[in-house]
PDB file of N, CA and C in Angstrom:
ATOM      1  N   UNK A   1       6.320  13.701  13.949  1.00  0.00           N
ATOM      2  CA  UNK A   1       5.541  12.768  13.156  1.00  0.00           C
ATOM      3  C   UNK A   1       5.635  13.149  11.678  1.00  0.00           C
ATOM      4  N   UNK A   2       5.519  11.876  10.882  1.00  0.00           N
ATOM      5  CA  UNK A   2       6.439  12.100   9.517  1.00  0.00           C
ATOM      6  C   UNK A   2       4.370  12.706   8.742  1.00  0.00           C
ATOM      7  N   UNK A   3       4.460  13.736   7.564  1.00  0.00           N
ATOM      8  CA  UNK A   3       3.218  14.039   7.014  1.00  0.00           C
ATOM      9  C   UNK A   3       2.321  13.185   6.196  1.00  0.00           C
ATOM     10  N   UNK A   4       3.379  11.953   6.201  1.00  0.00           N
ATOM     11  CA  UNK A   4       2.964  11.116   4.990  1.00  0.00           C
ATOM     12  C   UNK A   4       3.248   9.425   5.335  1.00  0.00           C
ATOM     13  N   UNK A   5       3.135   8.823   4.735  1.00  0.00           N
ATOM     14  CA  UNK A   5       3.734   7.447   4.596  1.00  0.00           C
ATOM     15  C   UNK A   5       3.395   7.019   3.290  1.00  0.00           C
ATOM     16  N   UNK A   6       4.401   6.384   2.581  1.00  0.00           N
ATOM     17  CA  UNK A   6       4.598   5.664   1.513  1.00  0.00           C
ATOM     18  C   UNK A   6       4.681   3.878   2.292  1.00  0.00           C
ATOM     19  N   UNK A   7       3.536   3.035   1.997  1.00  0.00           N
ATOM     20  CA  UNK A   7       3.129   2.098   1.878  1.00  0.00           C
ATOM     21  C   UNK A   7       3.404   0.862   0.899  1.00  0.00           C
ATOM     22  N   UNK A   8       4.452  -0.010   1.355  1.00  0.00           N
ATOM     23  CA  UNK A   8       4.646  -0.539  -0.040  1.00  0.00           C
ATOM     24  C   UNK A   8       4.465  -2.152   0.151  1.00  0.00           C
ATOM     25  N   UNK A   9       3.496  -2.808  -0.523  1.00  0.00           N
ATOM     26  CA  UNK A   9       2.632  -4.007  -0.928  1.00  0.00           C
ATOM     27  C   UNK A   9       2.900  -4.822  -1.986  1.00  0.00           C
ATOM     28  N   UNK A  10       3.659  -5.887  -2.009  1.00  0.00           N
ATOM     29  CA  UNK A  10       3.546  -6.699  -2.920  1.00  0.00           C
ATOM     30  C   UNK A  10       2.106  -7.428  -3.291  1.00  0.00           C
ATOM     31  N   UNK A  11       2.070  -7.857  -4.870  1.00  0.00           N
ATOM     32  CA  UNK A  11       0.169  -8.876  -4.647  1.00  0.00           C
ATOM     33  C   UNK A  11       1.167  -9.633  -5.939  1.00  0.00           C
ATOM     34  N   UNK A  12       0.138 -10.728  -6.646  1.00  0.00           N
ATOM     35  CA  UNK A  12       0.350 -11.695  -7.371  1.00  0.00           C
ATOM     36  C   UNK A  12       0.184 -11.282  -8.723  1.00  0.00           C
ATOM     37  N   UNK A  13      -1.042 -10.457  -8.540  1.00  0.00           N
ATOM     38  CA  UNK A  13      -1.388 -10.422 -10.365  1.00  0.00           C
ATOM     39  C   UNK A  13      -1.880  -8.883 -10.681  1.00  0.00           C
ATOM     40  N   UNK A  14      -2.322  -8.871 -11.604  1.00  0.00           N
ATOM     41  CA  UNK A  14      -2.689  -7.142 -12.082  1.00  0.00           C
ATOM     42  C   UNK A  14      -4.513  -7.427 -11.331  1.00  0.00           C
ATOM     43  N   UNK A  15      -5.303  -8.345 -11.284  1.00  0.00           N
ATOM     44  CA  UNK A  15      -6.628  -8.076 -10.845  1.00  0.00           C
ATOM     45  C   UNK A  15      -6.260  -7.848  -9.638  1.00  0.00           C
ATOM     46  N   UNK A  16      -5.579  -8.373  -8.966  1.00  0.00           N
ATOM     47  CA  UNK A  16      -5.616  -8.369  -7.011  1.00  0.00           C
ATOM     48  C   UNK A  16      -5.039  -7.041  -7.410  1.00  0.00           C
ATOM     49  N   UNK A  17      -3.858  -6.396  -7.901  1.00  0.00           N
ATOM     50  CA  UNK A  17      -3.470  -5.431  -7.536  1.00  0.00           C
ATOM     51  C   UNK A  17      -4.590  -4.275  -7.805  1.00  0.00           C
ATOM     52  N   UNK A  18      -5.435  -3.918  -8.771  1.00  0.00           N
ATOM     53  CA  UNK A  18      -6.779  -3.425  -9.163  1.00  0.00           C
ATOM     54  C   UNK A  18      -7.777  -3.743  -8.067  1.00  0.00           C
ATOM     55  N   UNK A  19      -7.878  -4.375  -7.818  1.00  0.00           N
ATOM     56  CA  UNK A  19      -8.773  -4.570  -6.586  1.00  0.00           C
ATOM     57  C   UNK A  19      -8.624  -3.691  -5.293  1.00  0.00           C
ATOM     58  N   UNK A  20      -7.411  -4.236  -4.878  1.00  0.00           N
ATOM     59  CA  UNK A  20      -6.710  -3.424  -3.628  1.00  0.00           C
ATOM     60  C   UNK A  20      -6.802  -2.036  -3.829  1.00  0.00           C
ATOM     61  N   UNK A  21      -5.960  -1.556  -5.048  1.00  0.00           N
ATOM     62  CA  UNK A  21      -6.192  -0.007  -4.991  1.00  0.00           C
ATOM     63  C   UNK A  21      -7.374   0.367  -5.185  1.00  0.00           C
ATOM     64  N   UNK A  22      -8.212   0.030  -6.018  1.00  0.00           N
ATOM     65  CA  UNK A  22      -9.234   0.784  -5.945  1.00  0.00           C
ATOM     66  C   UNK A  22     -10.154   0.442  -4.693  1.00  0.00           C
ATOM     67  N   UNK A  23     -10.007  -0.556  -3.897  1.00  0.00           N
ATOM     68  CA  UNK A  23     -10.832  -0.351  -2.553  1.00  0.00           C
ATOM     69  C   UNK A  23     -10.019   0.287  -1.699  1.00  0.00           C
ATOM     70  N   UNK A  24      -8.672   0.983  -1.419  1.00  0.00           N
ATOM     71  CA  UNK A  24      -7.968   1.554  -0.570  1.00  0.00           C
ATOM     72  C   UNK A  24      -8.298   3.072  -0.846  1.00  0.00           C
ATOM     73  N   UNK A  25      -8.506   3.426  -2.129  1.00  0.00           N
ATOM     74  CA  UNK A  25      -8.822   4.470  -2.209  1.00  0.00           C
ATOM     75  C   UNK A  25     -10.266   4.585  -1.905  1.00  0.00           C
ATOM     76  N   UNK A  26     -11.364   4.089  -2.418  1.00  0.00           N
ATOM     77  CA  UNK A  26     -12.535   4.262  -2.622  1.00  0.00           C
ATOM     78  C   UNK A  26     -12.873   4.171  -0.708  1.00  0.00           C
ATOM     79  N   UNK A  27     -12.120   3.676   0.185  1.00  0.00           N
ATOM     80  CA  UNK A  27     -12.348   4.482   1.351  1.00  0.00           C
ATOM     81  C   UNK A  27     -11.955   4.606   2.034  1.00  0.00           C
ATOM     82  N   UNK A  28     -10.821   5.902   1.559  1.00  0.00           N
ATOM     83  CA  UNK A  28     -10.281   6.425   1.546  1.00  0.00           C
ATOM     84  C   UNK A  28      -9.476   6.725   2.472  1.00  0.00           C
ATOM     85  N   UNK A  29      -8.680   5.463   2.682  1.00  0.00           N
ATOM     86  CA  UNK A  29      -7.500   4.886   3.475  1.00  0.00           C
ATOM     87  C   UNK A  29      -6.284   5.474   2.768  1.00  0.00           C
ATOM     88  N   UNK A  30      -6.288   5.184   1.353  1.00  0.00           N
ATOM     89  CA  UNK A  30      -4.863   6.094   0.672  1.00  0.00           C
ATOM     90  C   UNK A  30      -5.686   7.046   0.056  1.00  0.00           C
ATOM     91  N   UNK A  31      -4.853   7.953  -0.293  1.00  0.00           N
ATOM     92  CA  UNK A  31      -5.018   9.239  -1.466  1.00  0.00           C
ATOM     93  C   UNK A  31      -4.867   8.638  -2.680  1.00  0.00           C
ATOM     94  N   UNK A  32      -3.624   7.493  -3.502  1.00  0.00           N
ATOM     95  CA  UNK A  32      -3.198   7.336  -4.241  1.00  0.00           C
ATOM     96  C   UNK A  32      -2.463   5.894  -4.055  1.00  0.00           C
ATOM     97  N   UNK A  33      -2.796   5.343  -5.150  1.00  0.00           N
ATOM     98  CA  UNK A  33      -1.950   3.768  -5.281  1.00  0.00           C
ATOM     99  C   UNK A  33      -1.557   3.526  -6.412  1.00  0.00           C
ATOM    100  N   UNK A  34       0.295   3.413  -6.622  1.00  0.00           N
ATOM    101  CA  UNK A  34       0.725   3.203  -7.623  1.00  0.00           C
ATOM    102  C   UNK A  34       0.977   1.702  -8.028  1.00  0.00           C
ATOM    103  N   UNK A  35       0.984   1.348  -9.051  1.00  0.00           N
ATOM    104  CA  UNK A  35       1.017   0.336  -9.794  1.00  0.00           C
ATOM    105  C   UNK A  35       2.144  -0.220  -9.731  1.00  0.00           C
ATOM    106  N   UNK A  36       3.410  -0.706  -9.603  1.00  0.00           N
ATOM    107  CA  UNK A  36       4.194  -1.427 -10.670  1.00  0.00           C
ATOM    108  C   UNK A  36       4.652  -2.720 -11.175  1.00  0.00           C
ATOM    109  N   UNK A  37       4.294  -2.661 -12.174  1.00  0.00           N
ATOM    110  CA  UNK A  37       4.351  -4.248 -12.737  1.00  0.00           C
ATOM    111  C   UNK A  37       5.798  -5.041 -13.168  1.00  0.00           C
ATOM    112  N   UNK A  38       5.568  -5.722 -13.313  1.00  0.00           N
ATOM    113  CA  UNK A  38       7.165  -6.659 -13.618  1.00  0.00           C
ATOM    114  C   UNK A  38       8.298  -6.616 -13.042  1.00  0.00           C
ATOM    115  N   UNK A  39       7.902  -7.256 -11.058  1.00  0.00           N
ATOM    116  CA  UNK A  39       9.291  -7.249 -10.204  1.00  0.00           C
ATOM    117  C   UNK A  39       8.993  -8.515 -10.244  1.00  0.00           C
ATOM    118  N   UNK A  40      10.321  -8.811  -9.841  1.00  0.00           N
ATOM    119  CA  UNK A  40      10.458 -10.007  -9.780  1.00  0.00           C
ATOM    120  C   UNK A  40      10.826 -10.144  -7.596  1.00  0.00           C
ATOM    121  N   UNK A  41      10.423 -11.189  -7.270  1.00  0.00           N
ATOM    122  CA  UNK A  41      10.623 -11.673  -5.680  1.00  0.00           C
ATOM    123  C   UNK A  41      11.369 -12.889  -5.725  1.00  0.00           C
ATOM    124  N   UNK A  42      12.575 -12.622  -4.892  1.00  0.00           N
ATOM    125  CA  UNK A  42      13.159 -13.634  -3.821  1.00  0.00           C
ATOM    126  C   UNK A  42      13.011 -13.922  -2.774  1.00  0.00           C
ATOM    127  N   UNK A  43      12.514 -14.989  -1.930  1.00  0.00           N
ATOM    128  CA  UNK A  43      12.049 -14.921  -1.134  1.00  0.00           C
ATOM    129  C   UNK A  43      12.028 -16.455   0.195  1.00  0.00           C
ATOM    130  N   UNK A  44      11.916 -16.727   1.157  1.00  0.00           N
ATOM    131  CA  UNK A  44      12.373 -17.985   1.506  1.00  0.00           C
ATOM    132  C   UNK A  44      10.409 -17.874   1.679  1.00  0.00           C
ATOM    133  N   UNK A  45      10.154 -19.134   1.889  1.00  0.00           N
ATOM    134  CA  UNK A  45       9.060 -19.252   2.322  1.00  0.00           C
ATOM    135  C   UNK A  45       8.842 -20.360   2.316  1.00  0.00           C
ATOM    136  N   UNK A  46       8.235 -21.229   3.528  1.00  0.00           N
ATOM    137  CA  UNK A  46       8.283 -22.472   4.215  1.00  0.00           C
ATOM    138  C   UNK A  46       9.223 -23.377   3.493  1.00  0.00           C
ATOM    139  N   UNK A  47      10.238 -22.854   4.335  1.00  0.00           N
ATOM    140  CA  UNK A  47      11.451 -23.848   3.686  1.00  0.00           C
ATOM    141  C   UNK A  47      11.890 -23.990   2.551  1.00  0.00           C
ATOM    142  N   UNK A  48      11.209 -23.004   2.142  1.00  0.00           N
ATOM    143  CA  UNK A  48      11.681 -22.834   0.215  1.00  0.00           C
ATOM    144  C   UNK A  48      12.478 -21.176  -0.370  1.00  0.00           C
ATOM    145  N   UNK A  49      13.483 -21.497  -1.074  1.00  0.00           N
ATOM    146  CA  UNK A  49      13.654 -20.270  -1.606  1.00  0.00           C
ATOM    147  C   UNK A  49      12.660 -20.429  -2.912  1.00  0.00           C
ATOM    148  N   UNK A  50      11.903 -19.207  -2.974  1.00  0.00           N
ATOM    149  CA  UNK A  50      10.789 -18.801  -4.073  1.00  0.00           C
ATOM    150  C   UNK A  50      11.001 -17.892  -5.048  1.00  0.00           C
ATOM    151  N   UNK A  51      10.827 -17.592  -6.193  1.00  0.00           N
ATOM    152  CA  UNK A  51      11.246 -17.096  -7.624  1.00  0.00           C
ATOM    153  C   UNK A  51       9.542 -16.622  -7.802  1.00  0.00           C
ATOM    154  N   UNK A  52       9.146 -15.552  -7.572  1.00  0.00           N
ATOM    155  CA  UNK A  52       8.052 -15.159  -8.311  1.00  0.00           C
ATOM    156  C   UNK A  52       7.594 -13.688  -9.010  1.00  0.00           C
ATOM    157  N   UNK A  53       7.077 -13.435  -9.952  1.00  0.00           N
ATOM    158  CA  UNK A  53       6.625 -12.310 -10.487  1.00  0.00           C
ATOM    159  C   UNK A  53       5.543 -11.853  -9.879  1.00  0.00           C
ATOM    160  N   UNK A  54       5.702 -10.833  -9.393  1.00  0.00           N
ATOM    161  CA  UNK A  54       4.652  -9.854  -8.739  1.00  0.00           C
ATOM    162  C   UNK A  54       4.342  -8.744  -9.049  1.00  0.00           C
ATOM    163  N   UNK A  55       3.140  -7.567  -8.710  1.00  0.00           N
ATOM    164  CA  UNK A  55       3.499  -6.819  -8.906  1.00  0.00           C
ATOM    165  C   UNK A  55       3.912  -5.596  -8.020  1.00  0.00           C
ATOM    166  N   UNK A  56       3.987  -4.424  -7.962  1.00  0.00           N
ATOM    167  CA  UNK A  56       4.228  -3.465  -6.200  1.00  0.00           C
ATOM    168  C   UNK A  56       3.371  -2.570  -6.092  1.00  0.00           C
ATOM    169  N   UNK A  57       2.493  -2.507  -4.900  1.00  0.00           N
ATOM    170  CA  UNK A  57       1.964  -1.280  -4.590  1.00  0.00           C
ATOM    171  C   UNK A  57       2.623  -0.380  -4.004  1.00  0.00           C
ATOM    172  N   UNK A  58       2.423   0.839  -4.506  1.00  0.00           N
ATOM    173  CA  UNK A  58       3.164   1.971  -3.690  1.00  0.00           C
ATOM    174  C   UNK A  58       1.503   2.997  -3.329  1.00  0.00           C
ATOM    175  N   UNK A  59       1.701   2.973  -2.289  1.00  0.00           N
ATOM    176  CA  UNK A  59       0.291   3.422  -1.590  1.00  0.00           C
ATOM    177  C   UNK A  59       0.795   4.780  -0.828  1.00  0.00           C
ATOM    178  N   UNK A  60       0.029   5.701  -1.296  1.00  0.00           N
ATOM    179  CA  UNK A  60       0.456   6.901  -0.259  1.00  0.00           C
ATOM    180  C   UNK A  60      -0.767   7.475   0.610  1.00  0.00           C
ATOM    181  N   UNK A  61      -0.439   7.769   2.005  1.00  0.00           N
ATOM    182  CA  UNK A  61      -1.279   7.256   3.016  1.00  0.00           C
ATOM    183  C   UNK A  61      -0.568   8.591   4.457  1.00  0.00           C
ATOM    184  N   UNK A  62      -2.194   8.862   5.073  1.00  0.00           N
ATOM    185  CA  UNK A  62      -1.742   9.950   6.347  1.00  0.00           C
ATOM    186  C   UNK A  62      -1.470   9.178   7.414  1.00  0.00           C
ATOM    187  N   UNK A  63      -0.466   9.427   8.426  1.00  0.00           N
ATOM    188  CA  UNK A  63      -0.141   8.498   9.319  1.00  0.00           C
ATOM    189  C   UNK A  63      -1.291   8.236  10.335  1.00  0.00           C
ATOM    190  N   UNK A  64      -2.296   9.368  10.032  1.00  0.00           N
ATOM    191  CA  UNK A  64      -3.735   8.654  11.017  1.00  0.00           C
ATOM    192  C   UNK A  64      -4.505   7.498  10.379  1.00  0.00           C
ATOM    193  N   UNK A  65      -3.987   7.396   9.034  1.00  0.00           N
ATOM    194  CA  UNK A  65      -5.027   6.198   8.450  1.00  0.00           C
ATOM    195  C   UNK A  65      -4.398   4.861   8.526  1.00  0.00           C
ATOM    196  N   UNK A  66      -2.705   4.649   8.627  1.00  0.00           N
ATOM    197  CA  UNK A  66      -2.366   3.891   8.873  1.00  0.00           C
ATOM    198  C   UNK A  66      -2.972   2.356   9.765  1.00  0.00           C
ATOM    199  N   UNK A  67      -3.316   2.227  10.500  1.00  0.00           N
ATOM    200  CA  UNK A  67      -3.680   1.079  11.235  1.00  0.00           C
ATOM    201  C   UNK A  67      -4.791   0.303  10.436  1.00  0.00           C
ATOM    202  N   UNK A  68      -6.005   1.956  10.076  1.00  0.00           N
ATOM    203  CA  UNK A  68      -6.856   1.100   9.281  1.00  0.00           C
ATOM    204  C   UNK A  68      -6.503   0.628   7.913  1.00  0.00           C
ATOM    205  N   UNK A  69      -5.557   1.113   7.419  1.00  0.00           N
ATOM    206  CA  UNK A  69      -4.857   0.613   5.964  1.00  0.00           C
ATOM    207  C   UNK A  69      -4.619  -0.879   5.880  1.00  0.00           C
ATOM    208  N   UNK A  70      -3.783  -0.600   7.223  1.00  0.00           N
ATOM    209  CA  UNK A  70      -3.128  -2.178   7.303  1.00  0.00           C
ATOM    210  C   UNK A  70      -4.145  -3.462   7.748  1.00  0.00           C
ATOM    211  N   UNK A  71      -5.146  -2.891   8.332  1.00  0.00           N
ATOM    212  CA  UNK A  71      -6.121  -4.177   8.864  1.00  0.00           C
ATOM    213  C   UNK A  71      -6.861  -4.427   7.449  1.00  0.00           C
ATOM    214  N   UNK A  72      -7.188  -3.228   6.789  1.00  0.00           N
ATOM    215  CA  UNK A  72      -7.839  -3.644   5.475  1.00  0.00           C
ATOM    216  C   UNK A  72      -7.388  -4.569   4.299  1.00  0.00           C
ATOM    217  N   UNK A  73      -5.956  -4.155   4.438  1.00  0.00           N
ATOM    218  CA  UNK A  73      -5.370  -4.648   4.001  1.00  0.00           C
ATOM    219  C   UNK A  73      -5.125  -6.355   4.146  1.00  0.00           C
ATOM    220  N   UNK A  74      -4.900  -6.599   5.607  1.00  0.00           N
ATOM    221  CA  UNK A  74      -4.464  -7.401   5.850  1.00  0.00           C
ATOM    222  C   UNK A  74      -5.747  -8.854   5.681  1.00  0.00           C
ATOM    223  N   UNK A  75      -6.900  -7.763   5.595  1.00  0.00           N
ATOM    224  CA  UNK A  75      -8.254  -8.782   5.573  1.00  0.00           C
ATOM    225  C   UNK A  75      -8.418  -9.006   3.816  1.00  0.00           C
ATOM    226  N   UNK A  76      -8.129  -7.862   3.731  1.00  0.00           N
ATOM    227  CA  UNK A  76      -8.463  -8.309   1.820  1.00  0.00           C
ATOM    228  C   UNK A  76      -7.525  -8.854   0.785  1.00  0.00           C
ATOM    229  N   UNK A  77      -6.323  -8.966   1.536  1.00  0.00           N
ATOM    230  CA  UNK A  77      -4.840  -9.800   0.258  1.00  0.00           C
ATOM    231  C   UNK A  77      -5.311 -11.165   0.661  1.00  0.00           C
ATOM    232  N   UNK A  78      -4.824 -11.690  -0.843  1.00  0.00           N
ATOM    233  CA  UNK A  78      -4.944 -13.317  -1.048  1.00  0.00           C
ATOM    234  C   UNK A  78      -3.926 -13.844  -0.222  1.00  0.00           C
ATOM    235  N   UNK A  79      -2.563 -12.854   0.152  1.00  0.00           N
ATOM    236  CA  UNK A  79      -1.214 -13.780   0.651  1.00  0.00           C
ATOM    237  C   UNK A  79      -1.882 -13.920   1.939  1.00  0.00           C
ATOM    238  N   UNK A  80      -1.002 -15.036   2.870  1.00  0.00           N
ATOM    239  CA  UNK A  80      -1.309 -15.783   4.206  1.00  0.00           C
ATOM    240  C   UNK A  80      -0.349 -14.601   5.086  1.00  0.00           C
ATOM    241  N   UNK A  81       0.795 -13.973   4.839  1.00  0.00           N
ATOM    242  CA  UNK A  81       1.892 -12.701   5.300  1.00  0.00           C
ATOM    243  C   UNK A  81       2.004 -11.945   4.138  1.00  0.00           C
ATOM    244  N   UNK A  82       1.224 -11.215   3.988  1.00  0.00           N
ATOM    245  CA  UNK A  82       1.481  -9.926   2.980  1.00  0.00           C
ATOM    246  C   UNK A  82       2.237  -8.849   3.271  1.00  0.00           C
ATOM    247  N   UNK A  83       2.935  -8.589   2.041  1.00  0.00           N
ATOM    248  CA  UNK A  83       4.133  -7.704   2.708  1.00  0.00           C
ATOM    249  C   UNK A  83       3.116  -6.360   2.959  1.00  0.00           C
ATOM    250  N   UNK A  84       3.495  -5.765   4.143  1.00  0.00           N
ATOM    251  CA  UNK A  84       2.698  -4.503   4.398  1.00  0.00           C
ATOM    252  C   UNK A  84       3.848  -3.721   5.304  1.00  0.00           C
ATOM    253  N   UNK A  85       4.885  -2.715   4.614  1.00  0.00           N
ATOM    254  CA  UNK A  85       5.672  -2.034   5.166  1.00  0.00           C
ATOM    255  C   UNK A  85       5.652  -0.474   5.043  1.00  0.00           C
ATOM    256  N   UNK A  86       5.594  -0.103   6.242  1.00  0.00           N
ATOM    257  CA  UNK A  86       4.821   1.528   5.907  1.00  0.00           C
ATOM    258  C   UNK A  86       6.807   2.280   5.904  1.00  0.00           C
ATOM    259  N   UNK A  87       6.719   3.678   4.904  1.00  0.00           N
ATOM    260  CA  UNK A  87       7.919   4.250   5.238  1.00  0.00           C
ATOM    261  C   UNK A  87       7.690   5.666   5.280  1.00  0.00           C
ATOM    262  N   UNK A  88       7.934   6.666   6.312  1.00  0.00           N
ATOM    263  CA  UNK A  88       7.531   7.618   6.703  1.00  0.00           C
ATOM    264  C   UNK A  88       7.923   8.754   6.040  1.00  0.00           C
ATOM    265  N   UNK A  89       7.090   9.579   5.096  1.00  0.00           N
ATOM    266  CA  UNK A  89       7.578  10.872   3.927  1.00  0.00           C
ATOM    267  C   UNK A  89       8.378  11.810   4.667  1.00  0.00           C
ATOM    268  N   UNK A  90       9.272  12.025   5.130  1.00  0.00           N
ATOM    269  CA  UNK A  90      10.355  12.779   5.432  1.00  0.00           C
ATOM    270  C   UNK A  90      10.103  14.145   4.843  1.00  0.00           C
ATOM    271  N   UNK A  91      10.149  14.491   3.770  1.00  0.00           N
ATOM    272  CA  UNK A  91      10.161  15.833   3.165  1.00  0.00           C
ATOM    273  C   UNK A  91       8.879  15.464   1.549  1.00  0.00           C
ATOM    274  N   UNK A  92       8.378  16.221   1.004  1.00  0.00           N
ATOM    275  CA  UNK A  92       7.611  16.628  -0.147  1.00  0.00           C
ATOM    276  C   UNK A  92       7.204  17.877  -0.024  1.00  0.00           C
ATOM    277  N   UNK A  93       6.676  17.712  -1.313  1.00  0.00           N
ATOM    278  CA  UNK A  93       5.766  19.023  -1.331  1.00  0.00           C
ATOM    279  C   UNK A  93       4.422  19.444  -0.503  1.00  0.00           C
ATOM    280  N   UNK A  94       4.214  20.387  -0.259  1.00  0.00           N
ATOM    281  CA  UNK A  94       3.531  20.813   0.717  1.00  0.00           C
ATOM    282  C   UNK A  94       2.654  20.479   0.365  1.00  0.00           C
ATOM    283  N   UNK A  95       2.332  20.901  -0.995  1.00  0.00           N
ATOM    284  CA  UNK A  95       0.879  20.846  -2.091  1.00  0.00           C
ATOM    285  C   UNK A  95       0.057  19.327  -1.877  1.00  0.00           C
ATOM    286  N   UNK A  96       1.061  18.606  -2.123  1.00  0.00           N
ATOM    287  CA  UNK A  96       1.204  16.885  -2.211  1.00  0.00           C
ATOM    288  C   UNK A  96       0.789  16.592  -1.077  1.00  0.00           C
ATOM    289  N   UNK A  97       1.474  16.931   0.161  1.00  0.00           N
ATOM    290  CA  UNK A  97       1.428  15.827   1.399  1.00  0.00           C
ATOM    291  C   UNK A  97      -0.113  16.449   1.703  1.00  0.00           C
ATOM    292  N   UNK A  98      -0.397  18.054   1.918  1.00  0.00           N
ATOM    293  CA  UNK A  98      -1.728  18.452   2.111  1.00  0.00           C
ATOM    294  C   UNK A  98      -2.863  17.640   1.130  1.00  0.00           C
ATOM    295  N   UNK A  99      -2.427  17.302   0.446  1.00  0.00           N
ATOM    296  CA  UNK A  99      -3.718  16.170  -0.396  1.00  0.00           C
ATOM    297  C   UNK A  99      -3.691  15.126  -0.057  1.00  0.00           C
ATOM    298  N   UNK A 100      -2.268  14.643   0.181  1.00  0.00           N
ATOM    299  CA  UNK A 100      -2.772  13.472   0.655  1.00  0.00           C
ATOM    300  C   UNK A 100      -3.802  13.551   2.103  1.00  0.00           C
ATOM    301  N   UNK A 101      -3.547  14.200   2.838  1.00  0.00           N
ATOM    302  CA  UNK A 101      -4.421  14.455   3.870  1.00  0.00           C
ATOM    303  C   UNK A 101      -5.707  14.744   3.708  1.00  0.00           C
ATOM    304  N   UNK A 102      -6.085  15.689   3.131  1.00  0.00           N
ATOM    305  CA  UNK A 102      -7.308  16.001   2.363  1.00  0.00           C
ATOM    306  C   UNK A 102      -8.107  14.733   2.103  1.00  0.00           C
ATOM    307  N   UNK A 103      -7.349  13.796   1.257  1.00  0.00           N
ATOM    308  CA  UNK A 103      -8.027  12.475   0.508  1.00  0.00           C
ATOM    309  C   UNK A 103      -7.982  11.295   1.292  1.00  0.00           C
ATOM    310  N   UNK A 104      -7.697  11.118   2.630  1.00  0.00           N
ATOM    311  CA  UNK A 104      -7.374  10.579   3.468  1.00  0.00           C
ATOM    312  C   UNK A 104      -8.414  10.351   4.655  1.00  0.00           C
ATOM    313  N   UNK A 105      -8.951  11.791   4.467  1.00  0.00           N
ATOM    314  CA  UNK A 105      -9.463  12.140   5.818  1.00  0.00           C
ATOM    315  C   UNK A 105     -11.272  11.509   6.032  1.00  0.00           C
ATOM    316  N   UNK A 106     -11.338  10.732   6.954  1.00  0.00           N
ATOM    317  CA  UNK A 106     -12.644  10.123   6.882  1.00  0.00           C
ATOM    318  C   UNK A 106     -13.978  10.967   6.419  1.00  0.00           C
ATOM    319  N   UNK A 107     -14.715  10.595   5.500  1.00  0.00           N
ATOM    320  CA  UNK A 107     -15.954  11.854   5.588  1.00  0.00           C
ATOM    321  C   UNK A 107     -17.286  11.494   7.211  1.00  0.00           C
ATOM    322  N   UNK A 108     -17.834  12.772   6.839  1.00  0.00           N
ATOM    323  CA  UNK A 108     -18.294  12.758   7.910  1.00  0.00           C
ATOM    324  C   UNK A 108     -19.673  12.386   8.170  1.00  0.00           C
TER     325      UNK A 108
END
């Protein structure tokens, strides 16, 4: 089992993306949610190829929090199929992946 997962989320705008992270962290489903702004998406969607600016979450996340990430997730994005693709940390730092766990871990 991989120590980590990198989580990666497209949203529409900089508030949804602010939103999301700070409720993914605040309980404390990820350790950390990165920002990045100005991708651009190709995409088919109902019968349409689509052209839109988005921005990306990169969410880093313990593979026990996973399920609840994704239901939270899946209840709180504006999209109708939000991209929600988990990819499993293979190697990091020890320091790192142990925090993420740490910040992860339900309180009690």
């Amino acid at each position: 089992m991989s120590d980590g997962y990198l989580v990666l989320c497209t949203v529409p705008d900089e508030e949804v993306a602010e939103r999301l992270a700070k409720g993914l962290v605040g309980a404390r489903l990820a350790a950390c949610v990165n920002v990045v702004p100005a991708i651009r998406s190709f995409y088919r969607w109902e019968g349409e190829v689509r052209d839109d600016a988005e921005l990306l979450l990169v969410i880093k996340t313990h593979p026990d929090r996973y399920a609840a990430l994704e239901a939270w997730l899946l209840d709180a994005h504006p999209y109708d199929v939000p991209e929600v693709i988990a990819l499993p940390i293979e190697q990091g730092s020890a320091r790192y992946l142990g925090w993420i766990t740490a910040e992860t871990r339900p309180l009690e």
